[in-house]
Protein backbone atom coordinates (compact mmCIF):
# COMPACT_ATOMS: atom_id res chain seq x y z
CA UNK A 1 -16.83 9.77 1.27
CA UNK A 2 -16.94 8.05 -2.09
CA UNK A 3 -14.93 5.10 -3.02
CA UNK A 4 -14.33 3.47 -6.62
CA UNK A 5 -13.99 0.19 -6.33
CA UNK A 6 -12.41 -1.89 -9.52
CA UNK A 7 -14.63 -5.11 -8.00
CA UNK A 8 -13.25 -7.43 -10.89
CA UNK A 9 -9.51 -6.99 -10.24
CA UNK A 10 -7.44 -9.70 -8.35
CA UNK A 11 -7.44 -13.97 -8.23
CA UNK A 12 -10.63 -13.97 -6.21
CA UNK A 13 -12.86 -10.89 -7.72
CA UNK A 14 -15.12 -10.15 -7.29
CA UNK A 15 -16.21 -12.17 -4.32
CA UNK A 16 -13.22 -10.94 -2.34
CA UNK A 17 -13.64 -7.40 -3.40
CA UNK A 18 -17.71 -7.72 -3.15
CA UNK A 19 -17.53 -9.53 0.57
CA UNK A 20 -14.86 -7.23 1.92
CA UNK A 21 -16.76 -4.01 1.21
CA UNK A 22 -19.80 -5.58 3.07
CA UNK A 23 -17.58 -6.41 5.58
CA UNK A 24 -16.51 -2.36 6.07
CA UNK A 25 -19.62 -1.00 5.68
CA UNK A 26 -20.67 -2.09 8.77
CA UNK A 27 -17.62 0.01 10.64
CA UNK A 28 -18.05 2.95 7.83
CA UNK A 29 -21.87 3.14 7.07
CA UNK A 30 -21.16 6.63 5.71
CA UNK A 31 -19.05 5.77 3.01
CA UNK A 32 -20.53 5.39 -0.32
CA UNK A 33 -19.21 2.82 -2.34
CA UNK A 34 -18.98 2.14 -6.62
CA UNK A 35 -18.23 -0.83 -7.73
CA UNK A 36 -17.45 -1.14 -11.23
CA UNK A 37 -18.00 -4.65 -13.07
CA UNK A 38 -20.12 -7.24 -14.32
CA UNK A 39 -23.06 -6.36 -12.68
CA UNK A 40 -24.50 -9.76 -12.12
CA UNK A 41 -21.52 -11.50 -10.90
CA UNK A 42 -21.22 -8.73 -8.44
CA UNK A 43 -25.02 -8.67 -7.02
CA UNK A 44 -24.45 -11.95 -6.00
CA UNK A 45 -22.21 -11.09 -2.87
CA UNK A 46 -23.76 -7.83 -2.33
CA UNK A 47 -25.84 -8.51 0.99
CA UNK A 48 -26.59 -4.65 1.69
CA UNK A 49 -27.30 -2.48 -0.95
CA UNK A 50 -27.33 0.65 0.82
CA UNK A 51 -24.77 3.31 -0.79
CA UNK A 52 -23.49 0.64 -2.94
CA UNK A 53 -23.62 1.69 -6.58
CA UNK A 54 -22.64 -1.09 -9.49
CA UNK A 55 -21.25 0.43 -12.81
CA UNK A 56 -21.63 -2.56 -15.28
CA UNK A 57 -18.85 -2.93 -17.58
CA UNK A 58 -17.88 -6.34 -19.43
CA UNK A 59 -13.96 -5.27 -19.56
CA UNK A 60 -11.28 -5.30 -17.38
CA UNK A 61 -7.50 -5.46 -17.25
CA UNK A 62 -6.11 -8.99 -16.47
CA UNK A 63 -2.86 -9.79 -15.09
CA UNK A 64 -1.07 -10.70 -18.38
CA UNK A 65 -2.44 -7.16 -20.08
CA UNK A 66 1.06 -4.69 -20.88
CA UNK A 67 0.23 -1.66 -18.52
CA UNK A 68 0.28 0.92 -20.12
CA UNK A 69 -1.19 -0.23 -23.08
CA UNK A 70 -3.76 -1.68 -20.98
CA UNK A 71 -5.09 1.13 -20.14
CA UNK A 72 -4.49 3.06 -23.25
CA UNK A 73 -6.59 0.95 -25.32
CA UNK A 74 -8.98 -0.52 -22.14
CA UNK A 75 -11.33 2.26 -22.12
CA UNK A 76 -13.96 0.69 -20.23
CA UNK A 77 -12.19 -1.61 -17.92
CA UNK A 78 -13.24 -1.57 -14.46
CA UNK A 79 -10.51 -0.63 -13.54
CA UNK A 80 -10.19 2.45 -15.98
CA UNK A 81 -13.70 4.04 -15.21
CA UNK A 82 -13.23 3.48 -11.41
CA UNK A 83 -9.64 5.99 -11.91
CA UNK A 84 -11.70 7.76 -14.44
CA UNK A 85 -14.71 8.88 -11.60
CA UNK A 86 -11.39 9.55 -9.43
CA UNK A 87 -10.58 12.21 -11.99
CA UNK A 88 -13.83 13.87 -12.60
CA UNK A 89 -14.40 14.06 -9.16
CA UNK A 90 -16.94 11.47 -9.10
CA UNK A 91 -15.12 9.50 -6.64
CA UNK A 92 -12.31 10.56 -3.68
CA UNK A 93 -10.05 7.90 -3.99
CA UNK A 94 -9.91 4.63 -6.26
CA UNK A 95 -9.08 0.69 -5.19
CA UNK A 96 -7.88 -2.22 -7.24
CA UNK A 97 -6.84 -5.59 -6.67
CA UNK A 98 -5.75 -5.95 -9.92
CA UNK A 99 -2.75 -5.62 -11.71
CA UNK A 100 -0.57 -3.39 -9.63
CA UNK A 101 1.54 -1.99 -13.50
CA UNK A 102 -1.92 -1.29 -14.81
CA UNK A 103 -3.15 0.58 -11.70
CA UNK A 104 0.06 2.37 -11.24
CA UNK A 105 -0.41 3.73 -14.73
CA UNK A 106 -3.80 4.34 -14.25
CA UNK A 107 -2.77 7.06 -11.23
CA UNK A 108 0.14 8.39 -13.19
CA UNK A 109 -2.14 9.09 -16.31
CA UNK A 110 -5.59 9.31 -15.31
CA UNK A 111 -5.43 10.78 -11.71
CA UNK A 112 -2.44 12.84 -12.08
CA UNK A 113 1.00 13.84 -9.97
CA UNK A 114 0.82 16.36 -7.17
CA UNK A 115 2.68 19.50 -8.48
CA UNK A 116 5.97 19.19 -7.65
CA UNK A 117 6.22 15.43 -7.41
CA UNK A 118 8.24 13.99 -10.77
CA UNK A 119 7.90 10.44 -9.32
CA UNK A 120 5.31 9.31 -6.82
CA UNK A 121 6.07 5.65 -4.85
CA UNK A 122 4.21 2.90 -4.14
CA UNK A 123 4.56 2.76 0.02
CA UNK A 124 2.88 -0.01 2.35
CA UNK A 125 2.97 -0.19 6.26
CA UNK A 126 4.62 -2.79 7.85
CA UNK A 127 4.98 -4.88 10.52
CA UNK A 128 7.45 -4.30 13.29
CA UNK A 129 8.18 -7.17 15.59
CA UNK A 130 6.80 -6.89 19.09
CA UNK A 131 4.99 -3.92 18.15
CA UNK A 132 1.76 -2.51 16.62
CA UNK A 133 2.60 0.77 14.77
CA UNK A 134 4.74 -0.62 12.14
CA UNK A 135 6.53 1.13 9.66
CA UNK A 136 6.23 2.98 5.88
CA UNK A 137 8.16 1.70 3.17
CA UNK A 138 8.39 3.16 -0.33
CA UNK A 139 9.69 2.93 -2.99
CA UNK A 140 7.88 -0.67 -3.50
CA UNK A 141 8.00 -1.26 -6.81
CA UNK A 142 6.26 1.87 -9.13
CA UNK A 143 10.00 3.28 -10.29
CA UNK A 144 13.05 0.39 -11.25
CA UNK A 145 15.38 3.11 -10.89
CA UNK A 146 15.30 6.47 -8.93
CA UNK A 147 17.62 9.67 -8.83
CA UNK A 148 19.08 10.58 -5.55
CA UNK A 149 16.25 13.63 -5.75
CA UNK A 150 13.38 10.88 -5.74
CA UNK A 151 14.88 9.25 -3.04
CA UNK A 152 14.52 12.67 -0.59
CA UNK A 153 11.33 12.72 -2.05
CA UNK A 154 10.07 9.73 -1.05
CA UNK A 155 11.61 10.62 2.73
CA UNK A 156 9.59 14.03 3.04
CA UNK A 157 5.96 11.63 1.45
CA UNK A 158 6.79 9.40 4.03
CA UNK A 159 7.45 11.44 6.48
CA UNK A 160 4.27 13.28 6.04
CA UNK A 161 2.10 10.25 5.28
CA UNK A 162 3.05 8.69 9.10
CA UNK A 163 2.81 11.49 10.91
CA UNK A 164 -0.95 12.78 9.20
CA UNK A 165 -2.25 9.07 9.11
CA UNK A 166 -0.52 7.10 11.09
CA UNK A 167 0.24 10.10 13.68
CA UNK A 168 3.22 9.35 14.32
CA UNK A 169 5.47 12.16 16.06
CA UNK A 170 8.40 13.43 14.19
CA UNK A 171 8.82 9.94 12.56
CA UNK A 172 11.97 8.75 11.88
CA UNK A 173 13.38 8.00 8.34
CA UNK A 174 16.15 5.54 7.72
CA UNK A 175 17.47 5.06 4.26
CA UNK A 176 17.89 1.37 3.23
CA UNK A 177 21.82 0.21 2.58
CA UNK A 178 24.47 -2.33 2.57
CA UNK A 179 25.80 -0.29 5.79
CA UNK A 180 25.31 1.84 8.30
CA UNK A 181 28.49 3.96 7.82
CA UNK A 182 27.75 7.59 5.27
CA UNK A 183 30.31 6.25 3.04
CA UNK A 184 28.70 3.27 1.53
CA UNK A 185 26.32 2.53 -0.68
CA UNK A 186 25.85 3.46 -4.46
CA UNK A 187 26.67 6.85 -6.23
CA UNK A 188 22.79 7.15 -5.55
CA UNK A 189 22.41 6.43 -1.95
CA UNK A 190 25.65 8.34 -0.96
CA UNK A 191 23.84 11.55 -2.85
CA UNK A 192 20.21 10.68 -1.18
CA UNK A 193 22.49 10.56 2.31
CA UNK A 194 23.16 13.99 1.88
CA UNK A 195 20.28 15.49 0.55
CA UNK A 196 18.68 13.59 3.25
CA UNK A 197 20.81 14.81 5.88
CA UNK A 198 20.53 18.54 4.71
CA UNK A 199 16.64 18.43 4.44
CA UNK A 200 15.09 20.18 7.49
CA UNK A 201 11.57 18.54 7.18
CA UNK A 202 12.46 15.28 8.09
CA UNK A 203 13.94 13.33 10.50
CA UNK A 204 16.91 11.33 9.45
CA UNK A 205 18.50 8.92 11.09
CA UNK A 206 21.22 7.71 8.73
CA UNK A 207 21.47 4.69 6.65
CA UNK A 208 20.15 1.10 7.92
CA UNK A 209 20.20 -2.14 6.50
CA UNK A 210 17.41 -4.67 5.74
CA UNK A 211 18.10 -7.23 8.51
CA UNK A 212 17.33 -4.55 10.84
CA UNK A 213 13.55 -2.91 9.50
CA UNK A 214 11.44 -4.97 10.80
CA UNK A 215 13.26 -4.48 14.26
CA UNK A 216 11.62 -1.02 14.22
CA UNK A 217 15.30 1.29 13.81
CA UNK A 218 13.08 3.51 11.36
CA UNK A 219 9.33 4.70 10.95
CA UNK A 220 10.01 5.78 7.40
CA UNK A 221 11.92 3.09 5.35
CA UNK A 222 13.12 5.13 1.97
CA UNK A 223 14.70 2.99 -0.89
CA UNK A 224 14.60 2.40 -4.70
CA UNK A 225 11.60 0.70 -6.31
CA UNK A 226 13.39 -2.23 -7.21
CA UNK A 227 15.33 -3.07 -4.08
CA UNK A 228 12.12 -2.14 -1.68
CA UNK A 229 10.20 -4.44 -4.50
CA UNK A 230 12.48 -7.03 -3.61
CA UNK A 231 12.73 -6.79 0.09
CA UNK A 232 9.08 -6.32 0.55
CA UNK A 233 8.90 -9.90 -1.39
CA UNK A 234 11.52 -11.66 0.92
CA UNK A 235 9.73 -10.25 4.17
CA UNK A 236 6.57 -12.08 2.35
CA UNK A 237 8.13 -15.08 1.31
CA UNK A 238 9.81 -15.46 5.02
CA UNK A 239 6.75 -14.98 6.91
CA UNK A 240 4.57 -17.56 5.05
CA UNK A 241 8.03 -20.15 4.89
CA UNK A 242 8.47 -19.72 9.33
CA UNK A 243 4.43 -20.57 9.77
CA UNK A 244 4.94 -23.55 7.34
CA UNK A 245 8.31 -24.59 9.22
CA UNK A 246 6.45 -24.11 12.46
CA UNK A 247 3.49 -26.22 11.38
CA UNK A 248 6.10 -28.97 10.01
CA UNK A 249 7.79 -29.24 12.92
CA UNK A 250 4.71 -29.56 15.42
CA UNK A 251 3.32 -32.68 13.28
CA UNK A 252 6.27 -34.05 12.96
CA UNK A 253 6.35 -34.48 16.52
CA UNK A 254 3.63 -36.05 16.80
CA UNK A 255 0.90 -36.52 19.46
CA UNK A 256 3.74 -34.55 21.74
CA UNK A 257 4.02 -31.90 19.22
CA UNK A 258 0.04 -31.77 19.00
CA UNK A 259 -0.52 -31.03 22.59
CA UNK A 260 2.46 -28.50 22.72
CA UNK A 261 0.46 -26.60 20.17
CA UNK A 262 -2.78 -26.67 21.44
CA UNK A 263 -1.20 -24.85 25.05
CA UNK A 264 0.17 -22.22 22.58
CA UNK A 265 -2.62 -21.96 20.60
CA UNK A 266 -3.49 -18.18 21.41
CA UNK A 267 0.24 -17.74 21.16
CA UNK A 268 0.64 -18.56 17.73
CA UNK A 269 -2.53 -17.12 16.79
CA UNK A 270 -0.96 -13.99 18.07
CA UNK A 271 2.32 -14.27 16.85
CA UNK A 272 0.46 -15.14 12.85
CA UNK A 273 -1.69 -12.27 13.80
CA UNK A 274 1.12 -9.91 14.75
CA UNK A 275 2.86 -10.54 11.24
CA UNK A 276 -0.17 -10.27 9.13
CA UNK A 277 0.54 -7.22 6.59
CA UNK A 278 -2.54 -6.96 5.61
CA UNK A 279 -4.17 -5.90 8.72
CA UNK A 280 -2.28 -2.71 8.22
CA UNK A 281 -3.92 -2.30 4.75
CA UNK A 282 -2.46 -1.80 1.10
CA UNK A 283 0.02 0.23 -1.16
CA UNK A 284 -1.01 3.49 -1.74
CA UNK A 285 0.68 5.27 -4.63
CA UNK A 286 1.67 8.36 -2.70
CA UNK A 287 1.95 11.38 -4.65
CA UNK A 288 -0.90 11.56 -6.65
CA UNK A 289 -3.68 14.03 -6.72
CA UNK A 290 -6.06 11.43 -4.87
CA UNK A 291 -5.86 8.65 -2.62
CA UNK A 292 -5.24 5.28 -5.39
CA UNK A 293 -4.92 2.09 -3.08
CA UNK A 294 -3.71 -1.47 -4.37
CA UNK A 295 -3.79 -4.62 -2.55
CA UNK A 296 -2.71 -8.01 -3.13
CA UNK A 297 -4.23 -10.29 -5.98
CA UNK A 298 -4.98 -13.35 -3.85
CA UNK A 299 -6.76 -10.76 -1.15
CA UNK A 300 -9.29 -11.86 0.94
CA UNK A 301 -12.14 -10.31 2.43
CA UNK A 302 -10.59 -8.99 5.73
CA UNK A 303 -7.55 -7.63 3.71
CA UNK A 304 -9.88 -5.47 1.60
CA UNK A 305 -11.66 -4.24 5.04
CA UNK A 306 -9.05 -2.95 5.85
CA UNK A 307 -7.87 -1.19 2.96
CA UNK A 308 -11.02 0.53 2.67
CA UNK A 309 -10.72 1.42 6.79
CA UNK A 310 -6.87 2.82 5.40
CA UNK A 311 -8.74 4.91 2.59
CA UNK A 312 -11.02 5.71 5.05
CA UNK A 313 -8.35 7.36 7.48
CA UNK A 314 -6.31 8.98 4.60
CA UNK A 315 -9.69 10.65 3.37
CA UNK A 316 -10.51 11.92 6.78
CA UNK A 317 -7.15 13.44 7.63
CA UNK A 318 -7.42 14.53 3.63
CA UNK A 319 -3.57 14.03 3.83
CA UNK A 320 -3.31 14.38 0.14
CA UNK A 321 -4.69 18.00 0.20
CA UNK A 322 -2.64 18.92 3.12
CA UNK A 323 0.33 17.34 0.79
CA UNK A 324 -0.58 19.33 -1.93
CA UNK A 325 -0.98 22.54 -0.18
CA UNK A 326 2.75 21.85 1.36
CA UNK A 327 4.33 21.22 -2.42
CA UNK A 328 2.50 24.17 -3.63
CA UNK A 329 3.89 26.24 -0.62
CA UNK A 330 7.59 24.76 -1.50
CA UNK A 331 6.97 25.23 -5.16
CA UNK A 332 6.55 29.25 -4.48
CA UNK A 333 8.76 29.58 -2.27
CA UNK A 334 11.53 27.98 -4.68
């Protein structure tokens, strides 16, 4: 297996990047690893330079850069070449911490659509409280708006991603609403209900609304890119706001509140633990020819581990080609 790695993208690149591939190598020895940046700012937190490759390169796209243009006119940004050696088959997926715009153009126009596929989705896995499997969400943010056509899309990707990664049997998909009844919703969503209803490959089980996703009503979450973008955000923003409220609350109380803490010290640990999105990995843009990964800017090294253990599984299940065999099949037979 061979990894790009854009090592310069993100708030703490490459030391993040650098330090969380060491950190995976030592659970995936076999994969071989390209980093692409400043060469010298990079050796410094390489510790094992087995199947690590550097590509130097003095450019790279920073958060402020316009996508598209970005990587238009950004021909040798790290981020660029590392899509670029997905392309020529140099490389069998690509993974950024950069800017997610720039990235997501990068896969559009670099890596290329699946046949059959007019709008791939940016999908993450999830938390679900009390359990361990989570849940797929997508669209997170790569389209604004989507057609009621996308929408089914995105229900048959994420269908197929959870039950070839994540194995999860016959996974349930839930389309994200104001209700729960058929009849509400948008123009859009009452459309996607149908398609969704009539579409034999996946399970659907009807509309559901964001208070209830992280309760674990769906394995497949489907929605638009802007409202998943913002729901993802507020699941974000809640989790970090309840462990500062929690820590508040326990010095506030004192030596009391202290003690209190320290008996439910594993407890918490577990709870922060259970929560942690990261630990399931990063957004893949699903759809594409090739596995291209994004996680957060302010990553740190454990987050990239396991993104690159993610990668790892989607590469060794080669969901993609088995995706890409199944559009070509439906593309025939249509």
């Amino acid at each position: 297996m061979k990894i790009a790695v854009d090592a310069m993208g993100g708030d703490n690149a490459p030391e993040a990047i650098v330090s969380g591939v060491m950190l995976a190598k030592k659970d995936f020895p076999e994969i071989e690893f390209q980093l692409y940046g400043k060469e010298a700012e990079i050796k410094k937190y390489v510790t094992d330079e087995k199947n690590i490759t550097i590509i130097h390169t003095d450019e790279k796209v920073s958060s402020e850069d316009e996508p598209v243009r970005a990587i238009r006119r950004k021909k040798q940004a790290s981020m660029v070449l590392a899509a670029q050696a997905v392309k020529k088959g140099e490389a069998d997926a690509c993974f950024s911490a950069g800017n997610t715009g720039a990235l997501l153009a990068a896969g559009l126009f670099i890596v290329g659509r699946i046949k059959g596929i007019e709008r791939p989705g940016l999908m993450s896995t999830l938390p679900i409280l009390g359990e361990n499997k989570g849940f797929d969400m997508l669209d997170l943010g790569a389209n604004a708006e989507n057609k009621a056509e996308h929408l089914l899309k995105y229900g048959v990707l994420g269908s197929f991603y959870a039950t070839n990664v994540r194995k999860v049997e016959n996974p349930r998909v839930g389309l994200l609403n104001n209700g729960t009844e058929e009849s509400k919703g948008s123009e859009v969503t009452k459309k996607a209900y149908e398609l969704l209803s009539e579409e034999t490959s996946v399970n659907f089980v009807g509309n559901i609304e964001s208070r209830d996703i992280l309760n674990g009503v769906a394995d497949v979450v489907v929605t638009d890119g802007f409202t998943g973008n913002a729901v993802l955000k507020s699941i974000e923003g809640t989790a970090l706001n309840i462990t500062k409220l929690l820590k508040k609350s326990i010095l506030d109380e004192g030596m009391k509140g202290k003690m209190g803490a320290l008996l439910l010290k594993n407890s918490l640990k577990g709870l922060k633990n259970e929560m942690n999105y990261a630990e399931y990995g990063g957004a893949v843009l699903f759809g594409l020819k090739s596995p291209v990964v994004k996680t957060h800017g302010a990553t740190e090294p454990t987050a990239v581990a396991a993104t690159i253990k993610q990668i790892h599984t989607m590469l060794d299940t080669d969901v993609v080609g088995k995706l890409t065999k199944q559009f070509e099949k439906n593309e025939a037979a249509s």
